[in-house]
PDB file of N, CA and C in Angstrom:
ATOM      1  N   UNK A   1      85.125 101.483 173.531  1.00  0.00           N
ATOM      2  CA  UNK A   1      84.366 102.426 172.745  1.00  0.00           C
ATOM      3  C   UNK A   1      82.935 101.936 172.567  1.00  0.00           C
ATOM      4  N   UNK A   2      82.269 102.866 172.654  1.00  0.00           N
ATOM      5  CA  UNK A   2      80.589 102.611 172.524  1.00  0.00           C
ATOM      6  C   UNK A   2      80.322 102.005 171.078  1.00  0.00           C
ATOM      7  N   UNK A   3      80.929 102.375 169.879  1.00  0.00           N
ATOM      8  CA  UNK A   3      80.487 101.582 168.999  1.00  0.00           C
ATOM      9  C   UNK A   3      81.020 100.239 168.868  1.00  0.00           C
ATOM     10  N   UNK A   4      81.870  99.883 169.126  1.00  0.00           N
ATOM     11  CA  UNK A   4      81.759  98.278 168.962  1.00  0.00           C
ATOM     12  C   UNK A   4      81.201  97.865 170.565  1.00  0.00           C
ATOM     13  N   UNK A   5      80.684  98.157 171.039  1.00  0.00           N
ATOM     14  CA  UNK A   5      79.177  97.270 171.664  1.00  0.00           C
ATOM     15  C   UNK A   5      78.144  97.323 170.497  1.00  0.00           C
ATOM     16  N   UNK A   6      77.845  98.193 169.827  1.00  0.00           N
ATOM     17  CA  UNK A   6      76.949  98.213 168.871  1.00  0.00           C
ATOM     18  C   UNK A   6      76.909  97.607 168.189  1.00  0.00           C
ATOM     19  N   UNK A   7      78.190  96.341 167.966  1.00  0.00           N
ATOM     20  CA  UNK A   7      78.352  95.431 166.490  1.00  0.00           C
ATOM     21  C   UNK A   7      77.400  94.333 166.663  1.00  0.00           C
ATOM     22  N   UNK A   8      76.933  93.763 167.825  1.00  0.00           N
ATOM     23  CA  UNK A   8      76.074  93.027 167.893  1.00  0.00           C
ATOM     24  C   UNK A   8      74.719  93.225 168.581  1.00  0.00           C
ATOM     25  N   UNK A   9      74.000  94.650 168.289  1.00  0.00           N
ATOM     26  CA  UNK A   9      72.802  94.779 168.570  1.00  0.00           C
ATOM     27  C   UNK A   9      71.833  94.524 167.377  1.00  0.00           C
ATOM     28  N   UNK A  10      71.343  93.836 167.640  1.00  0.00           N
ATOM     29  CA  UNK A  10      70.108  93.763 166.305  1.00  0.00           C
ATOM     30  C   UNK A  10      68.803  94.459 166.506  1.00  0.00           C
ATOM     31  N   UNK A  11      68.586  95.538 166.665  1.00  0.00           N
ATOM     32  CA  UNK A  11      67.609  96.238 166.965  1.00  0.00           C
ATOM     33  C   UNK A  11      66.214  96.047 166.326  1.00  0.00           C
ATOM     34  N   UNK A  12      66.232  96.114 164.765  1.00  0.00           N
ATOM     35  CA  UNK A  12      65.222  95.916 163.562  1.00  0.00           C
ATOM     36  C   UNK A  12      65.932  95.908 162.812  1.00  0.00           C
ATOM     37  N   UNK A  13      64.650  95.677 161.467  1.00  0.00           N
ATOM     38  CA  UNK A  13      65.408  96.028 160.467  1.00  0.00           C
ATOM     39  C   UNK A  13      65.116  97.047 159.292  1.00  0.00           C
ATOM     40  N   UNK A  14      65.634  97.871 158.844  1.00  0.00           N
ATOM     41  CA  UNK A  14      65.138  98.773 157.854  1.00  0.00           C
ATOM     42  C   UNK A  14      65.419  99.188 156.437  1.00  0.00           C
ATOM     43  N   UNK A  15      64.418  99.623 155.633  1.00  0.00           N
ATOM     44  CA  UNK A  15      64.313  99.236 154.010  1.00  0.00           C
ATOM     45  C   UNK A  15      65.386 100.824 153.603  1.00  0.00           C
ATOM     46  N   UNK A  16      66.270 101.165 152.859  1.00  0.00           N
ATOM     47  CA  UNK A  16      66.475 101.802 152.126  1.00  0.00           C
ATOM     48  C   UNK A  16      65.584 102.862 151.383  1.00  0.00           C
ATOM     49  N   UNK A  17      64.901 103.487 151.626  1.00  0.00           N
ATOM     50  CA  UNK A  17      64.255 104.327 150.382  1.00  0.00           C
ATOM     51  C   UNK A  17      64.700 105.063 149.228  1.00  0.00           C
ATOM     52  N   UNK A  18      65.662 105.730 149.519  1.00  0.00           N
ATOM     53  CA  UNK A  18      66.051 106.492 148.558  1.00  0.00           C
ATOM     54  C   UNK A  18      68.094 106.675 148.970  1.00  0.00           C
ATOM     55  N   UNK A  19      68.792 107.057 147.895  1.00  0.00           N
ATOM     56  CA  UNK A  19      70.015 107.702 148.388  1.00  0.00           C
ATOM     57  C   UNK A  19      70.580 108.761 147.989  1.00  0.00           C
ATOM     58  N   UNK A  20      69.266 109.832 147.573  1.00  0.00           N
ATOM     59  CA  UNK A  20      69.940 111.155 147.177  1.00  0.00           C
ATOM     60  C   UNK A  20      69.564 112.328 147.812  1.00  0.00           C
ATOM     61  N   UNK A  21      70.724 112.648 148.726  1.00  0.00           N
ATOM     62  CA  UNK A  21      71.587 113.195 149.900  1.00  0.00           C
ATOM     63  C   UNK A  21      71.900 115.042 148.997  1.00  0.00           C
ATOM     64  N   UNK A  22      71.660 115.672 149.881  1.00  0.00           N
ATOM     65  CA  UNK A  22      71.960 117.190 149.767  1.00  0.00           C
ATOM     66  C   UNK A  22      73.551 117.065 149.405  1.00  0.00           C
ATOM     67  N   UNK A  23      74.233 116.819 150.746  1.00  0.00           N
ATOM     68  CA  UNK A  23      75.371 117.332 151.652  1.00  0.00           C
ATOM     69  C   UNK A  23      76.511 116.352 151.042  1.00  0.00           C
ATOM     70  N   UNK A  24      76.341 115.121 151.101  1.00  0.00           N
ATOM     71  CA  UNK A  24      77.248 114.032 151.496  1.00  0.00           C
ATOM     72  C   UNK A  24      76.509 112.413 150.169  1.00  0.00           C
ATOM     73  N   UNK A  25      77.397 112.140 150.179  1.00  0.00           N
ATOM     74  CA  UNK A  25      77.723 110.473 149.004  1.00  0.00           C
ATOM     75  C   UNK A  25      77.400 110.084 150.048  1.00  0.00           C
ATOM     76  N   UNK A  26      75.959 109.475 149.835  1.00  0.00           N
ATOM     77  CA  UNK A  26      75.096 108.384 150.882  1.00  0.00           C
ATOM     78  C   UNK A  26      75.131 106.743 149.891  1.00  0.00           C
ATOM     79  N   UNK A  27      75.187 107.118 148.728  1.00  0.00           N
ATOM     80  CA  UNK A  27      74.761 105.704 147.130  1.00  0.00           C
ATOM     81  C   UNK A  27      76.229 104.861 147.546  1.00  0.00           C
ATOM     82  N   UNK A  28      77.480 105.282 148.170  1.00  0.00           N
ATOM     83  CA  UNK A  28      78.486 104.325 147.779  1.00  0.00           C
ATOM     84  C   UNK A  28      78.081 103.234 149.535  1.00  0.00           C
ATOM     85  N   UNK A  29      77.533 103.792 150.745  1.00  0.00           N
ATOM     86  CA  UNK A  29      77.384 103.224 152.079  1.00  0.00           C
ATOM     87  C   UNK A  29      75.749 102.337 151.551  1.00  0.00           C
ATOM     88  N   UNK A  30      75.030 102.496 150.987  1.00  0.00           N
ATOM     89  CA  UNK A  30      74.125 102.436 151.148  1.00  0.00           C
ATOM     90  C   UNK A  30      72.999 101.672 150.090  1.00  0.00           C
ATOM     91  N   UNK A  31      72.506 101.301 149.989  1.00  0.00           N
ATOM     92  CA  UNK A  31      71.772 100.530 148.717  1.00  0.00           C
ATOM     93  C   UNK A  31      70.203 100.376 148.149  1.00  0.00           C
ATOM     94  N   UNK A  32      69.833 101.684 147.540  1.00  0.00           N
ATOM     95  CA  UNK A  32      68.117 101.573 147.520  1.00  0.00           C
ATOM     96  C   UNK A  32      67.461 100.504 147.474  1.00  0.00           C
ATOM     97  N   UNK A  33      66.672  99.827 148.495  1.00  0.00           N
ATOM     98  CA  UNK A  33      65.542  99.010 148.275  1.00  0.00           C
ATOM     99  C   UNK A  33      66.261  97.337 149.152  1.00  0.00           C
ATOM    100  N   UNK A  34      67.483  97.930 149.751  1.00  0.00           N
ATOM    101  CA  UNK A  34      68.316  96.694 150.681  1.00  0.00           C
ATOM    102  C   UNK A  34      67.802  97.001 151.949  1.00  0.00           C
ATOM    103  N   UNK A  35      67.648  95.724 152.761  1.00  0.00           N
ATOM    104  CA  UNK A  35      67.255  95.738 154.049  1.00  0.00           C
ATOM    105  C   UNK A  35      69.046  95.976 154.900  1.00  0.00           C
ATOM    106  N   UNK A  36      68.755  96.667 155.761  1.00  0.00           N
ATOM    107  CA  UNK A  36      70.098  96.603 156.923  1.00  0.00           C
ATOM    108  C   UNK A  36      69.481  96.487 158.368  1.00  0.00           C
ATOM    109  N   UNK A  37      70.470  96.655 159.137  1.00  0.00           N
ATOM    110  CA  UNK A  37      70.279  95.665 160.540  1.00  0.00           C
ATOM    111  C   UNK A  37      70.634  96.867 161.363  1.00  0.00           C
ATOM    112  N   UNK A  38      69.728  97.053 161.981  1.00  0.00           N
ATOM    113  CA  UNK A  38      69.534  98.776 163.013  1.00  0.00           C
ATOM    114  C   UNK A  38      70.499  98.498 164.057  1.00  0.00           C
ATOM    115  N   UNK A  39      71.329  99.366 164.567  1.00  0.00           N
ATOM    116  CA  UNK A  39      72.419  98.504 166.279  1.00  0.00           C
ATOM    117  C   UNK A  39      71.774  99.507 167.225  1.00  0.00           C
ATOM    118  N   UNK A  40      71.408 100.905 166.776  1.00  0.00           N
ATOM    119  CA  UNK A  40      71.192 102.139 167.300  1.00  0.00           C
ATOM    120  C   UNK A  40      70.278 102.825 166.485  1.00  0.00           C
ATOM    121  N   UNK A  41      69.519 103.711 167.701  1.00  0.00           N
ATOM    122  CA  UNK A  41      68.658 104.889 166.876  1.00  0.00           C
ATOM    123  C   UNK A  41      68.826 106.010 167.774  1.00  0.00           C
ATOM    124  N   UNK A  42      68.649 107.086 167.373  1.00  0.00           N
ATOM    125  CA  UNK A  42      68.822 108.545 167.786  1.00  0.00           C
ATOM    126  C   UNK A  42      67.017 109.315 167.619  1.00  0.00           C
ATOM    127  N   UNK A  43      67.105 110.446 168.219  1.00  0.00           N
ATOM    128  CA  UNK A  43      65.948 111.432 167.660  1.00  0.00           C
ATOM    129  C   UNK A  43      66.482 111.646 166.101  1.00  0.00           C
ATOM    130  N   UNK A  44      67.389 111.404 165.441  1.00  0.00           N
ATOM    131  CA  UNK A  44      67.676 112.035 164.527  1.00  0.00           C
ATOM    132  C   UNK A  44      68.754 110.874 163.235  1.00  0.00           C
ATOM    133  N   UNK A  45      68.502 109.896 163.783  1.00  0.00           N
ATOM    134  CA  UNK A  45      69.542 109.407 163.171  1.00  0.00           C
ATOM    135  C   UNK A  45      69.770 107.794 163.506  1.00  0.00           C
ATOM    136  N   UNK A  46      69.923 106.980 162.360  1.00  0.00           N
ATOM    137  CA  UNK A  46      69.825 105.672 162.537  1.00  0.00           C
ATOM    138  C   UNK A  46      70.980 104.946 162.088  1.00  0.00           C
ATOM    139  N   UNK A  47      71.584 104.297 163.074  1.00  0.00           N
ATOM    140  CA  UNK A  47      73.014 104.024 162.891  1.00  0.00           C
ATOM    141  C   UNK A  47      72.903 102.119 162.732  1.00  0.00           C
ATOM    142  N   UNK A  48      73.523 102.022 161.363  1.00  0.00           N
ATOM    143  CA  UNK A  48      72.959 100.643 160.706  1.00  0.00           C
ATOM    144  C   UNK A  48      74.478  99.915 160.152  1.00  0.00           C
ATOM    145  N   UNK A  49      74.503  98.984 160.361  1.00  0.00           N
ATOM    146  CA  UNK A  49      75.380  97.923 159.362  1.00  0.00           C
ATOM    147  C   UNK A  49      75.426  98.106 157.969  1.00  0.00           C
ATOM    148  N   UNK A  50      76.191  98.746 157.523  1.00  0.00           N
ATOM    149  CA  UNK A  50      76.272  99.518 155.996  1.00  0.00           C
ATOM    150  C   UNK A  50      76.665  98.602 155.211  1.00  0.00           C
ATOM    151  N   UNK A  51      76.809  98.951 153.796  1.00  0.00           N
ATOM    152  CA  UNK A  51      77.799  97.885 152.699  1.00  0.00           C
ATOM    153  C   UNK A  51      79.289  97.797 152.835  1.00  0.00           C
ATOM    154  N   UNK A  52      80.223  98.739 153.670  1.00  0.00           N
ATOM    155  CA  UNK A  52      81.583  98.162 154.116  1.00  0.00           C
ATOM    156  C   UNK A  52      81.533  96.917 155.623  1.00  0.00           C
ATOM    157  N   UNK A  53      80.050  96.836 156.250  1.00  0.00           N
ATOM    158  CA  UNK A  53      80.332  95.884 157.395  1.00  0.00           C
ATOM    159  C   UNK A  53      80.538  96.905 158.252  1.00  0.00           C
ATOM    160  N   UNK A  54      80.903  98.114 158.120  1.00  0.00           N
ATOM    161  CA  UNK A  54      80.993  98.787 160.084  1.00  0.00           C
ATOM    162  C   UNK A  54      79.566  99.768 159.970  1.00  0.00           C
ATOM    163  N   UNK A  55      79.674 100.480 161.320  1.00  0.00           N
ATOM    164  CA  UNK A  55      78.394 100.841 161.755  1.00  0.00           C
ATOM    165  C   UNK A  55      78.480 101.783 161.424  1.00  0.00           C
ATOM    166  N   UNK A  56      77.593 102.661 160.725  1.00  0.00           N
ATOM    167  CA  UNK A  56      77.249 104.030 160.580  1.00  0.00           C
ATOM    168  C   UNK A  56      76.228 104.546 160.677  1.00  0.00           C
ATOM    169  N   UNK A  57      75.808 106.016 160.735  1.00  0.00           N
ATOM    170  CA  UNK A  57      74.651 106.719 161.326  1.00  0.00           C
ATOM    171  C   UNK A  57      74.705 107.457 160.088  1.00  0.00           C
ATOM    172  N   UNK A  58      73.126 107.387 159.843  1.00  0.00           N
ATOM    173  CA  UNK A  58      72.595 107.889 158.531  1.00  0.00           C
ATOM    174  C   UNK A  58      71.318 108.710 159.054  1.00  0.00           C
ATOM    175  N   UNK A  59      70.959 109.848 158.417  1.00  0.00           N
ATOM    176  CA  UNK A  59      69.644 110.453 159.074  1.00  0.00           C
ATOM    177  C   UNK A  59      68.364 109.399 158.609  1.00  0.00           C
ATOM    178  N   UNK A  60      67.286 109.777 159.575  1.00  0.00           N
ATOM    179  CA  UNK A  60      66.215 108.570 159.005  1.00  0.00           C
ATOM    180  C   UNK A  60      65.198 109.225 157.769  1.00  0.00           C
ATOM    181  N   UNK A  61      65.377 109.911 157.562  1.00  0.00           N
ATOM    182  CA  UNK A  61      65.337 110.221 156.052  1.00  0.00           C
ATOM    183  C   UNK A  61      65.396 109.004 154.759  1.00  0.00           C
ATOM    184  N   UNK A  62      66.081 108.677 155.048  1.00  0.00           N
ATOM    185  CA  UNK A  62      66.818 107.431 153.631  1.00  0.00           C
ATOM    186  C   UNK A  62      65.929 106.323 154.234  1.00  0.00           C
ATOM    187  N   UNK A  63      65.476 105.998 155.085  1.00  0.00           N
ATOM    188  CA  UNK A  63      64.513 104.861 155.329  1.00  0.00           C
ATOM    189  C   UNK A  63      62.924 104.614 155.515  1.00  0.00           C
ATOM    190  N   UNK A  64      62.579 103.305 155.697  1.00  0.00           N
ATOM    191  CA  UNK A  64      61.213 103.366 155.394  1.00  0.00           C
ATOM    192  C   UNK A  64      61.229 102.037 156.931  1.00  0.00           C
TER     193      UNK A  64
END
């Protein structure tokens, strides 16, 4: 599976800005003003080492 190649890409790294989300509970994955570790990026979407340890894709919205 394509995401666990992703467990060890260190792409950058990026700041948290904010975690208040329309749609979806972004505050329990996520942590205003914490740095995380990029594996992947999209036109649309930045898929990062979250607060459970696996990879998820968050819009780049929430970052700085």
């Amino acid at each position: 599976m394509l995401q666990n190649e992703w467990e060890n890409n260190n792409v950058r790294t990026v700041t948290v800005k904010h975690t208040d989300a329309e749609k979806y509970k972004v505050s329990d994955m996520l942590t205003a003003g914490k740095e995380y570790t990029v594996v992947n990026e999209t036109e649309e979407y930045i898929f990062v080492k979250d607060n459970s340890g696996k990879v998820g894709g968050f819009y780049k919205t929430y970052f700085s």
